[in-house]
N, C-alpha and C. Protein backbone atom coordinates (compact mmCIF):
# COMPACT_ATOMS: atom_id res chain seq x y z
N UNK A 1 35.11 -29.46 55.37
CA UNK A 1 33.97 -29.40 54.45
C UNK A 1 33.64 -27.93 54.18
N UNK A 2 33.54 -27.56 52.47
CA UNK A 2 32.76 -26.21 52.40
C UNK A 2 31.89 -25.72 52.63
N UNK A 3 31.50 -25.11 53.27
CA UNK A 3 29.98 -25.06 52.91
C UNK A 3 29.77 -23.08 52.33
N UNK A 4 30.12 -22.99 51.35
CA UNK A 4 29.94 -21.64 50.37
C UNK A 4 28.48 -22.37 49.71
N UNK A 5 27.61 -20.99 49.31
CA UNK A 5 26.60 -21.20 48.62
C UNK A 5 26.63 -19.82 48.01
N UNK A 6 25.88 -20.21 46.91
CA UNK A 6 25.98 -19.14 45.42
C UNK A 6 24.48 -18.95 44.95
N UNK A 7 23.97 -17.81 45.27
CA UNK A 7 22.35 -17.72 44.87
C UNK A 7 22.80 -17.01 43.78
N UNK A 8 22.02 -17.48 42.54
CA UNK A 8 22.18 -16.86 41.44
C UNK A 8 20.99 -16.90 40.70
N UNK A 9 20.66 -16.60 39.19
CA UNK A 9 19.61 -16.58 39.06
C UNK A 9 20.11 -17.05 37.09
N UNK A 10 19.50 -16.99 36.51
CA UNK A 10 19.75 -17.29 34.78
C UNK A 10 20.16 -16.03 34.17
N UNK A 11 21.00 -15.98 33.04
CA UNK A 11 21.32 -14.40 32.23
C UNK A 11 21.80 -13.92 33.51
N UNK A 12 22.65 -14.20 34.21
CA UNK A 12 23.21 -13.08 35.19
C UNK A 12 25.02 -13.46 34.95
N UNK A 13 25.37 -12.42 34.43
CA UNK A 13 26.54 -12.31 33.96
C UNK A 13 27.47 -11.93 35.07
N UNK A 14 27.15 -11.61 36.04
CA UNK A 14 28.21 -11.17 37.54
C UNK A 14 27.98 -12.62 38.13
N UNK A 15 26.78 -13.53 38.31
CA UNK A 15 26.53 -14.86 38.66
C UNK A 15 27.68 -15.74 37.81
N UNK A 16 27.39 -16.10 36.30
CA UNK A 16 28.48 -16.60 35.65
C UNK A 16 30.18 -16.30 36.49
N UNK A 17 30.26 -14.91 36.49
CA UNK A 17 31.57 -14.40 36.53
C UNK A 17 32.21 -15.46 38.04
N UNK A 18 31.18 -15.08 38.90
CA UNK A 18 31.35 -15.32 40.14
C UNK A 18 31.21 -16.96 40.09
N UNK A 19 31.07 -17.79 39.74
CA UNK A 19 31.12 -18.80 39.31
C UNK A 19 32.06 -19.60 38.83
N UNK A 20 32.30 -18.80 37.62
CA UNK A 20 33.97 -19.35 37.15
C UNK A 20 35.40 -19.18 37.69
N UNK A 21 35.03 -17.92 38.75
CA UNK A 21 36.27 -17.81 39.60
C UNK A 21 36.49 -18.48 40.59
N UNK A 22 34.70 -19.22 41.71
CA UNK A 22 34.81 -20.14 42.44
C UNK A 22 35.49 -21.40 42.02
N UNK A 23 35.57 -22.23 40.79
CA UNK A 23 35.74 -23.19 40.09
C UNK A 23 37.06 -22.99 39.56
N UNK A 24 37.54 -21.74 39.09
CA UNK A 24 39.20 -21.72 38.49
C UNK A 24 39.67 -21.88 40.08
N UNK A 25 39.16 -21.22 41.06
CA UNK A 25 40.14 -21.34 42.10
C UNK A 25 39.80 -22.59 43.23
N UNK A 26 39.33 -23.55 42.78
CA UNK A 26 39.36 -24.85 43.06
C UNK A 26 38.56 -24.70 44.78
N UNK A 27 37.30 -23.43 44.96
CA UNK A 27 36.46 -23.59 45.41
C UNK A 27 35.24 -24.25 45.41
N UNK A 28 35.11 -25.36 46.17
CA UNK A 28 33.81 -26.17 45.77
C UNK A 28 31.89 -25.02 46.27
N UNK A 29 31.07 -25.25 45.79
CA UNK A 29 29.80 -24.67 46.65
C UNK A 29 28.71 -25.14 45.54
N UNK A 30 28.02 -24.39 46.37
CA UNK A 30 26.54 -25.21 46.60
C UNK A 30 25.99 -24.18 45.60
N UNK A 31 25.40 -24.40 43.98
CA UNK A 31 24.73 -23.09 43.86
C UNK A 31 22.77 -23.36 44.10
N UNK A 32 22.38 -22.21 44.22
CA UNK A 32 21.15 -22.04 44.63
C UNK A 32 20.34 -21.54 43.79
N UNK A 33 19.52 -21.84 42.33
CA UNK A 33 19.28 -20.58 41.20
C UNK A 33 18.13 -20.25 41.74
N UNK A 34 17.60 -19.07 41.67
CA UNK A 34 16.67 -18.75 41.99
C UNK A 34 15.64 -18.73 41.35
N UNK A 35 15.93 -18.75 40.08
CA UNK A 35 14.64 -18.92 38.71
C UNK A 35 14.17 -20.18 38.78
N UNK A 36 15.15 -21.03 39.18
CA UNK A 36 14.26 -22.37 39.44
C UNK A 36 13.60 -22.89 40.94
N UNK A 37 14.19 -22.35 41.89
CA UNK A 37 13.25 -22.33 43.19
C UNK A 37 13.41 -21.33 43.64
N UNK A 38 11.95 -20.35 43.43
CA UNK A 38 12.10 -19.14 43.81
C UNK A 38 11.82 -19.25 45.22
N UNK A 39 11.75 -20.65 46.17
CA UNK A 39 11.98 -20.03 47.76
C UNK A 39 12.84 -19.43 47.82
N UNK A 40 14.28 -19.83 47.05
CA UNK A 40 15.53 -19.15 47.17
C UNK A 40 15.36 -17.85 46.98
N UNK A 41 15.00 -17.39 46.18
CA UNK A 41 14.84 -15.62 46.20
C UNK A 41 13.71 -15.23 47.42
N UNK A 42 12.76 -15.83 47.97
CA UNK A 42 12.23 -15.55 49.05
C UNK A 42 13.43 -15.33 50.58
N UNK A 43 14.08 -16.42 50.63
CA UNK A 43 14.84 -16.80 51.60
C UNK A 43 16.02 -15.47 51.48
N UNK A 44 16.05 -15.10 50.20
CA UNK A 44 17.05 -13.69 50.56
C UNK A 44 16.73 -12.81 50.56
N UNK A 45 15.33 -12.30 50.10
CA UNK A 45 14.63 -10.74 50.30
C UNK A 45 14.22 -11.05 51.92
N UNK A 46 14.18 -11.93 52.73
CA UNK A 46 13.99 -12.20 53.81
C UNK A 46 15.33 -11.77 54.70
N UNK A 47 16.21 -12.43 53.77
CA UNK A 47 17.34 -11.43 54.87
C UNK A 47 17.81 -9.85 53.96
N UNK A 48 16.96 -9.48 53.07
CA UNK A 48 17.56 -8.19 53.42
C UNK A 48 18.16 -7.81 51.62
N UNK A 49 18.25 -9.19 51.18
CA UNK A 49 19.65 -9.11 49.94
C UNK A 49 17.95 -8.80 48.46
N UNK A 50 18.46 -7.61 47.42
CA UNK A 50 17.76 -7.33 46.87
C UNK A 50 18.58 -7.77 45.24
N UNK A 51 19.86 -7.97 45.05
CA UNK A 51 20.52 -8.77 43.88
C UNK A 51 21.23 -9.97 44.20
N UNK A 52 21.88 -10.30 43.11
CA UNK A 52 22.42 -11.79 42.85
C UNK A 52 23.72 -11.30 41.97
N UNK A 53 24.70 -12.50 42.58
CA UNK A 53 24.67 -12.91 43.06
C UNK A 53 25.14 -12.76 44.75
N UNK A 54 24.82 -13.79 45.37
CA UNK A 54 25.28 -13.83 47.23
C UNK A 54 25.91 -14.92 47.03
N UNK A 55 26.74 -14.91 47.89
CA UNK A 55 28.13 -15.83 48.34
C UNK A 55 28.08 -16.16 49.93
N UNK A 56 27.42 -16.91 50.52
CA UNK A 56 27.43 -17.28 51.51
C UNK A 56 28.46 -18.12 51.82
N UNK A 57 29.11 -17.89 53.41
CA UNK A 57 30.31 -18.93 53.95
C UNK A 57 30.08 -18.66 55.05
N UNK A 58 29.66 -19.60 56.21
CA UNK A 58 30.06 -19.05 57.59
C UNK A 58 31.06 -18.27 57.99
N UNK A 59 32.66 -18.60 57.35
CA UNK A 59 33.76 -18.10 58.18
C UNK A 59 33.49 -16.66 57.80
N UNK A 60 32.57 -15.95 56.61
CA UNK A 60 32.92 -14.56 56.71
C UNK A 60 31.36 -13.58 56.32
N UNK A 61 31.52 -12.60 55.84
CA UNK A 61 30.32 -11.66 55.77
C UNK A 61 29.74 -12.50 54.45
N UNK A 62 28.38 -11.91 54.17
CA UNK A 62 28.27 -12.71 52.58
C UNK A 62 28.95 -11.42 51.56
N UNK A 63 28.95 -11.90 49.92
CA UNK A 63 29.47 -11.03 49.47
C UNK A 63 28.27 -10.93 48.17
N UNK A 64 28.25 -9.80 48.12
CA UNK A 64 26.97 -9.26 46.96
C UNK A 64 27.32 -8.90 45.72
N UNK A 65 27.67 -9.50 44.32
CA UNK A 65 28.03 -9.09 42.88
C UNK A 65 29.15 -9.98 42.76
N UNK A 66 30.13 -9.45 42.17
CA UNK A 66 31.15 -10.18 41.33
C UNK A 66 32.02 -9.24 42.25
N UNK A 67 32.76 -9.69 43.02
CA UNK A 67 33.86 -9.36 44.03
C UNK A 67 35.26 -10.29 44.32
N UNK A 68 36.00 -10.32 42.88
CA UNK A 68 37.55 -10.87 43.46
C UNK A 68 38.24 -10.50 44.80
N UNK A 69 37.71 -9.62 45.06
CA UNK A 69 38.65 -8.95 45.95
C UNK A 69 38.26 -9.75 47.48
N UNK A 70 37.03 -9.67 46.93
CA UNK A 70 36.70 -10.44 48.46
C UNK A 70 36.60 -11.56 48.31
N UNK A 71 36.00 -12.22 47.29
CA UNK A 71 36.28 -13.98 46.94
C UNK A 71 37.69 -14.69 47.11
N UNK A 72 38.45 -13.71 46.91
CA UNK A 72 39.70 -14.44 46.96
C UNK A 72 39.96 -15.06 48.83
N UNK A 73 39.20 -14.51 49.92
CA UNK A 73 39.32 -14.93 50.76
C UNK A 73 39.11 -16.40 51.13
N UNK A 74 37.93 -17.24 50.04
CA UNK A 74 37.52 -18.05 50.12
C UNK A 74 38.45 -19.67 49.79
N UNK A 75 39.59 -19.13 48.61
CA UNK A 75 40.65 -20.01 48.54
C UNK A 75 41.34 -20.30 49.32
N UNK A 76 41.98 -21.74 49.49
CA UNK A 76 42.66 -21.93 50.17
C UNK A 76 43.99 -21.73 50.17
């Protein structure tokens, strides 16, 4: 089971980006928008994170923006 989550927010064009690469590369996750429940943006200025999007996965660090380089870890 995946469990990746995607805090993103509306008009965020690194969110989109990061999005369509989870989905071309046949990564499933959870997204989280933040414009529509802003606990979600509470829950990440709480840990620390001041943009969008975050890429949460247990198996690794989270990742902050539009990062192939490191998303690609997430495929199988």
């Amino acid at each position: 089971m995946n469990n990746t989550i995607v805090y993103s927010k509306n008009n965020c064009m690194q969110c989109k980006m990061t999005k369509r690469y989870l989905k071309e590369h046949n990564v499933p996750f959870e997204e989280r928008n933040i414009n529509q429940d802003p606990e979600f943006l509470a829950t990440l200025k709480q840990q620390g994170f001041q943009s969008v999007p975050v890429v949460m996965n247990s198996a690794m660090d989270p990742i902050v923006g539009f990062r192939p380089d490191s998303l690609k870890e997430l495929v199988d």
